[in-house]
Protein backbone atom coordinates (compact mmCIF):
# COMPACT_ATOMS: atom_id res chain seq x y z
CA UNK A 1 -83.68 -32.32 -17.96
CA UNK A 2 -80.07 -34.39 -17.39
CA UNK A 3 -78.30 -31.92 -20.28
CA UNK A 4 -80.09 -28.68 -17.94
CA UNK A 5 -78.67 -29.75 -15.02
CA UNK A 6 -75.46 -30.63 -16.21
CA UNK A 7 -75.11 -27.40 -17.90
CA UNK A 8 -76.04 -25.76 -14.75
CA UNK A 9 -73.11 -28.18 -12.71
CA UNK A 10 -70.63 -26.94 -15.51
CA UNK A 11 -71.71 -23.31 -15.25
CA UNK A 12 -71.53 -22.95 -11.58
CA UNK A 13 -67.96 -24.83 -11.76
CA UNK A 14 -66.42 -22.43 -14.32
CA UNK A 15 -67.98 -19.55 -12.04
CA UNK A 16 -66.36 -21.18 -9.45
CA UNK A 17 -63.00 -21.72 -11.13
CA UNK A 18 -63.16 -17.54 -12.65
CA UNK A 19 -63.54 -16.60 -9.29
CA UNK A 20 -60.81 -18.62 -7.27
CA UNK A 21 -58.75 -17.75 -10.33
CA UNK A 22 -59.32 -13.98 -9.47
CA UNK A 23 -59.06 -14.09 -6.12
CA UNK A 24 -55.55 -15.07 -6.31
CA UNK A 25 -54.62 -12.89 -8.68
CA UNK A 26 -56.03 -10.15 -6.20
CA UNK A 27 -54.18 -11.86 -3.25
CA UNK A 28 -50.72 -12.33 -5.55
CA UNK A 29 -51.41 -8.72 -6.39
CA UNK A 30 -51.43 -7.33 -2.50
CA UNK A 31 -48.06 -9.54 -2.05
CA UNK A 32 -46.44 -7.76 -5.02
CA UNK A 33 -46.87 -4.71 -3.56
CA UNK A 34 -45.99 -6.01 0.15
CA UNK A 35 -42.67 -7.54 -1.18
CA UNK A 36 -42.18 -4.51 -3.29
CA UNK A 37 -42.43 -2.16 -0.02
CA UNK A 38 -39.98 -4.11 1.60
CA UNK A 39 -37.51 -4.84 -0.93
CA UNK A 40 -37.51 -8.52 -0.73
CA UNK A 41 -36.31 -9.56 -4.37
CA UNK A 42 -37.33 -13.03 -4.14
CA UNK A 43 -40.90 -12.36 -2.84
CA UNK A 44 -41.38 -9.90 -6.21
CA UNK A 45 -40.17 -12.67 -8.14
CA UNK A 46 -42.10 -15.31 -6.80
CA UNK A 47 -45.44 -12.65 -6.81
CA UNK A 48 -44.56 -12.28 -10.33
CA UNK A 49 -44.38 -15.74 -11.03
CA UNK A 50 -48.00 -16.95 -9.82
CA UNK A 51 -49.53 -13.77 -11.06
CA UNK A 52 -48.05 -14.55 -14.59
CA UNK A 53 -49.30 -18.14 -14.69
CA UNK A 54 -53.07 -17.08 -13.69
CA UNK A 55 -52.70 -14.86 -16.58
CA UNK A 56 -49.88 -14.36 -18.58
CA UNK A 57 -49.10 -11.35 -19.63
CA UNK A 58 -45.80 -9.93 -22.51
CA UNK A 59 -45.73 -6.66 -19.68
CA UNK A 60 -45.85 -8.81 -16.44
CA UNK A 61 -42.84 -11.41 -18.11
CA UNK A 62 -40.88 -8.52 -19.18
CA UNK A 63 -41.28 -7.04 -15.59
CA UNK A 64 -40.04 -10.88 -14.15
CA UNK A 65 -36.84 -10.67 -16.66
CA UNK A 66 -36.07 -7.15 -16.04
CA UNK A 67 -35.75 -7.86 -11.85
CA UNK A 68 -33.80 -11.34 -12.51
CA UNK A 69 -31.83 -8.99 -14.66
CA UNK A 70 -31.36 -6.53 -11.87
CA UNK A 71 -30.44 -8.83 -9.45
CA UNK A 72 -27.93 -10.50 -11.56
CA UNK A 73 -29.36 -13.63 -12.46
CA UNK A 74 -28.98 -12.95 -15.93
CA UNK A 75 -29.58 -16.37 -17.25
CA UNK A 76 -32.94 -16.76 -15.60
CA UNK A 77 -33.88 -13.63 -17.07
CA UNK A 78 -32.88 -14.64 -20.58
CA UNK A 79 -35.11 -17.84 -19.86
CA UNK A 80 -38.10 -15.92 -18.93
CA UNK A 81 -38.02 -14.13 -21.95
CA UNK A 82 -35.73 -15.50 -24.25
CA UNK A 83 -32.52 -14.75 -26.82
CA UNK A 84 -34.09 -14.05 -30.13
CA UNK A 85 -34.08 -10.28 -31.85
CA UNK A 86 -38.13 -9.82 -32.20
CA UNK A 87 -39.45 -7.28 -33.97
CA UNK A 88 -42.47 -7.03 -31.44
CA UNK A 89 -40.44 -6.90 -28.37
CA UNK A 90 -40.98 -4.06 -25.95
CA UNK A 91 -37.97 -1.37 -25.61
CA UNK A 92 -37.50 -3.56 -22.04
CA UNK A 93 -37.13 -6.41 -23.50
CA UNK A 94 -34.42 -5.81 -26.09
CA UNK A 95 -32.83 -4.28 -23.18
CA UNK A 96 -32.33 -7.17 -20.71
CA UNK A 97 -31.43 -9.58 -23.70
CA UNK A 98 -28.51 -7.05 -24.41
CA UNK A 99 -27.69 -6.41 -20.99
CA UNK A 100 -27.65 -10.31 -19.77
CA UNK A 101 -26.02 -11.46 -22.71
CA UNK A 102 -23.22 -9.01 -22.35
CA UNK A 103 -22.69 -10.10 -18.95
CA UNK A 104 -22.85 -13.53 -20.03
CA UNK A 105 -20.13 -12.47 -22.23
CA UNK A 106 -21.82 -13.09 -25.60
CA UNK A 107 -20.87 -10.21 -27.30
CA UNK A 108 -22.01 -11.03 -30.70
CA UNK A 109 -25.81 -11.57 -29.51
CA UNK A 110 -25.32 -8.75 -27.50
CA UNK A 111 -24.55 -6.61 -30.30
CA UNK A 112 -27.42 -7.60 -32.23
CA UNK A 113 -29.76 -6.31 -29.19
CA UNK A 114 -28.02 -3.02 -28.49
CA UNK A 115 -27.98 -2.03 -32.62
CA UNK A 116 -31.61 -2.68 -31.94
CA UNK A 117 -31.79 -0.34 -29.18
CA UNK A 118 -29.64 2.03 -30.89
CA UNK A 119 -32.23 2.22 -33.87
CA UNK A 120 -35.15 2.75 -31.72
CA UNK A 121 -33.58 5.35 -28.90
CA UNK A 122 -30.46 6.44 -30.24
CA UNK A 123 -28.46 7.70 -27.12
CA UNK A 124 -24.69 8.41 -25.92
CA UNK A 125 -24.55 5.26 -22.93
CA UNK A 126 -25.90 2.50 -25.89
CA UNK A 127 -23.68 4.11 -28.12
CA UNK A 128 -20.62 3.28 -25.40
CA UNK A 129 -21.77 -0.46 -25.08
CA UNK A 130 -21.49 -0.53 -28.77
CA UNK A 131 -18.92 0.45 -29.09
CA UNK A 132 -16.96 -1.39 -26.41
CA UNK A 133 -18.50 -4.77 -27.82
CA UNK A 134 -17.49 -3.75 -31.30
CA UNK A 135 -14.02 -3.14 -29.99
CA UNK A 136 -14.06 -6.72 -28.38
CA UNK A 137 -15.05 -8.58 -31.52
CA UNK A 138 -12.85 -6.88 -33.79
CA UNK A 139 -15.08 -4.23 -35.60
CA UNK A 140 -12.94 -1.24 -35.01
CA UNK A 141 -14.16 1.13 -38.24
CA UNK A 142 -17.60 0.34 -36.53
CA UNK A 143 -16.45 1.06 -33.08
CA UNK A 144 -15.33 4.30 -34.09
CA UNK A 145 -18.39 5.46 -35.97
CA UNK A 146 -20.18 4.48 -32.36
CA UNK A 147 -17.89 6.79 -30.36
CA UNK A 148 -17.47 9.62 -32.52
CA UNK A 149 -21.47 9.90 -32.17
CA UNK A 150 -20.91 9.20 -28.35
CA UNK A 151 -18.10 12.11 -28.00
CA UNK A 152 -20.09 14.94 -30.19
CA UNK A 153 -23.20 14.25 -28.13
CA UNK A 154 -22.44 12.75 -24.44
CA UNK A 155 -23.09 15.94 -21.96
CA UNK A 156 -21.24 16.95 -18.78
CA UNK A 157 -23.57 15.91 -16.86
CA UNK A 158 -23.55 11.79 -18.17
CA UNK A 159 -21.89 9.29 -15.86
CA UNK A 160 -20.10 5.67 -16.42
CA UNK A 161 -19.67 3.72 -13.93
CA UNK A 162 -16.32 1.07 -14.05
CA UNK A 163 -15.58 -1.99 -11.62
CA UNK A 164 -12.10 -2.96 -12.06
CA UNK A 165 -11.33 -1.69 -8.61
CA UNK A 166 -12.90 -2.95 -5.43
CA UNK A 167 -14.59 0.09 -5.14
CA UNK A 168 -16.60 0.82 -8.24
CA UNK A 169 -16.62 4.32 -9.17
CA UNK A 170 -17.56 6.69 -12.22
CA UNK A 171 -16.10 8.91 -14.65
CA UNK A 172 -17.85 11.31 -17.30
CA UNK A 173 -19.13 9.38 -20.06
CA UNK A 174 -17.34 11.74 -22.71
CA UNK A 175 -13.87 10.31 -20.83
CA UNK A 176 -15.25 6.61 -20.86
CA UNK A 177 -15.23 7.41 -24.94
CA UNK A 178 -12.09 8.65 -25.14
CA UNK A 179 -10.58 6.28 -23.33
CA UNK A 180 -12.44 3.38 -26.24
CA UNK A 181 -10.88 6.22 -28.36
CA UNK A 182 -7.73 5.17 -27.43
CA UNK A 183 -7.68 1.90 -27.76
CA UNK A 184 -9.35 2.09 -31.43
CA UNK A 185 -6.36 4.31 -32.08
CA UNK A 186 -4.13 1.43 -30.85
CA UNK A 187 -5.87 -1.35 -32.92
CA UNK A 188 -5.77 0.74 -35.79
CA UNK A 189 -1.84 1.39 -35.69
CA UNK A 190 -0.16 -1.26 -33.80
CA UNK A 191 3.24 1.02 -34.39
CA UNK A 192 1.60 4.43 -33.59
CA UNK A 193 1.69 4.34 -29.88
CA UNK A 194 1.84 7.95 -29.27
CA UNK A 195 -2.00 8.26 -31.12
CA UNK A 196 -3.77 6.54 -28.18
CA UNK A 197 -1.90 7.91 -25.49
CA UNK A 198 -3.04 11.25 -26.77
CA UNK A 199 -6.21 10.01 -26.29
CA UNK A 200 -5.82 8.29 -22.96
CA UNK A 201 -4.45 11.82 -21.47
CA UNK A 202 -7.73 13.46 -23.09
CA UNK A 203 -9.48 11.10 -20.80
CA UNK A 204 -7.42 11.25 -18.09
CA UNK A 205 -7.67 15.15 -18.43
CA UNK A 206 -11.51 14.99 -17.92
CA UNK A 207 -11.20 12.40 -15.75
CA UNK A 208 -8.23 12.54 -13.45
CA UNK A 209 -9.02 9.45 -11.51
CA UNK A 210 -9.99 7.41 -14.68
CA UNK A 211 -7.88 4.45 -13.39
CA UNK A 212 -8.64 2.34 -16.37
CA UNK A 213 -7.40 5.43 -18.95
CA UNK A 214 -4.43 4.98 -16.30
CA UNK A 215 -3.50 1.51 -16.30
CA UNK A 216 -4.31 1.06 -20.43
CA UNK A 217 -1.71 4.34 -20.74
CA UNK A 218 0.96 2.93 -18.43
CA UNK A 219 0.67 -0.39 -20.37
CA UNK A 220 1.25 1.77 -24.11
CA UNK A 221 4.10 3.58 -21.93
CA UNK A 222 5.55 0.02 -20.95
CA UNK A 223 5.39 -1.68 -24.89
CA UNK A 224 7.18 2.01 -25.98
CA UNK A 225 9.79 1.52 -23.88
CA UNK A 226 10.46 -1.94 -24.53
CA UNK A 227 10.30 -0.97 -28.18
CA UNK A 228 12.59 1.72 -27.67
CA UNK A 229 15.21 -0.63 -25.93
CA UNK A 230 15.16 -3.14 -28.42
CA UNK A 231 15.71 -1.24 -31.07
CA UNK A 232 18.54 0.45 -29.67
């Protein structure tokens, strides 16, 4: 009779528990979407967060990373989900490890993430960030195989977006690549100045307000002429 009842008492306190335990993911559930309407980041986040330890879930964490990500707090995204290259990570996930760890200027891991990205979805804007990390660590021939592919298949209608200025502002992806073109052409041939500004004016030439493609050909301009002068 004592083991009945206390199996009773147990089963009506694990009903209990499953049922407060739903509740609030119900409740949690309603906030999401209240915080969501009104675009309060840190409500989401916090929604997220209680929603994820009632019951954890690889889609709800990857949704936590990805608005960390989006709001720039790239290394709480990274510790939501984590550094390593996993073969069972969502499409998502591979992305906000590549994006946060480029911002967190760790190109290496970064490139690790993008190739990874690259081999699932093959497109034109990874093939730039590729490209642009492979020109930072110093794999140029790889760099170049990267925008070749971006150049033959970027379309009029892509858009990059730079920041250098105060006011951000965006240039046709095909110019972005020519202007990576350039400086490939520059690490390749320290002596050959003339190769990259051809490709810096191809840039420029889509792009007329590609201020980068400007400043990178006034600086080959500057070395030519201070090349010139010593020589002479």
């Amino acid at each position: 009779m004592k083991k009945t009842v206390l199996l009773l008492l147990l089963l009506v306190g694990f009903t209990g528990i499953s049922q407060t335990k739903n509740e609030l993911l119900e409740h949690y559930r309603a906030y999401y979407k209240e915080m969501r309407m009104q675009g309060d980041v840190n409500g989401v986040i916090g929604a997220l967060t209680h929603m994820n330890v009632l019951s954890p879930s690889k889609e709800r964490r990857d949704t936590l990373a990805f608005v960390y990500m989006n709001d720039g707090r790239h290394i709480q995204a990274l510790n939501t989900i984590g550094i390593e290259k996993n073969a069972d990570d969502s499409e998502l996930a591979i992305q906000i490890k590549a994006v946060s760890l480029k911002a967190l200027n760790q190109p290496k891991r970064a490139l690790e993430h993008f190739e990874a990205l690259f081999s699932r979805n093959p497109s034109p804007y990874i093939a730039y960030e590729l490209a642009d990390l492979k020109i930072q660590t110093g794999d140029i021939n790889g760099a170049i195989t990267n925008i070749e592919y971006g150049i033959a298949n970027a379309t009029d209608e892509m858009q990059y977006a730079f920041y250098e200025r105060q006011q951000p502002y965006e240039v046709p992806l095909k110019a972005a690549f020519y202007h990576l073109k350039g400086l490939t052409d520059f690490n390749q041939d320290k002596n050959n100045i003339d190769a990259a500004i051809v490709s810096f004016d191809e840039a420029l030439k889509i792009a007329p307000n590609f201020n980068l493609a400007s400043l990178s050909k006034q600086a080959l301009l500057s070395r030519k002429e201070e090349k010139a002068t010593e020589e002479n």
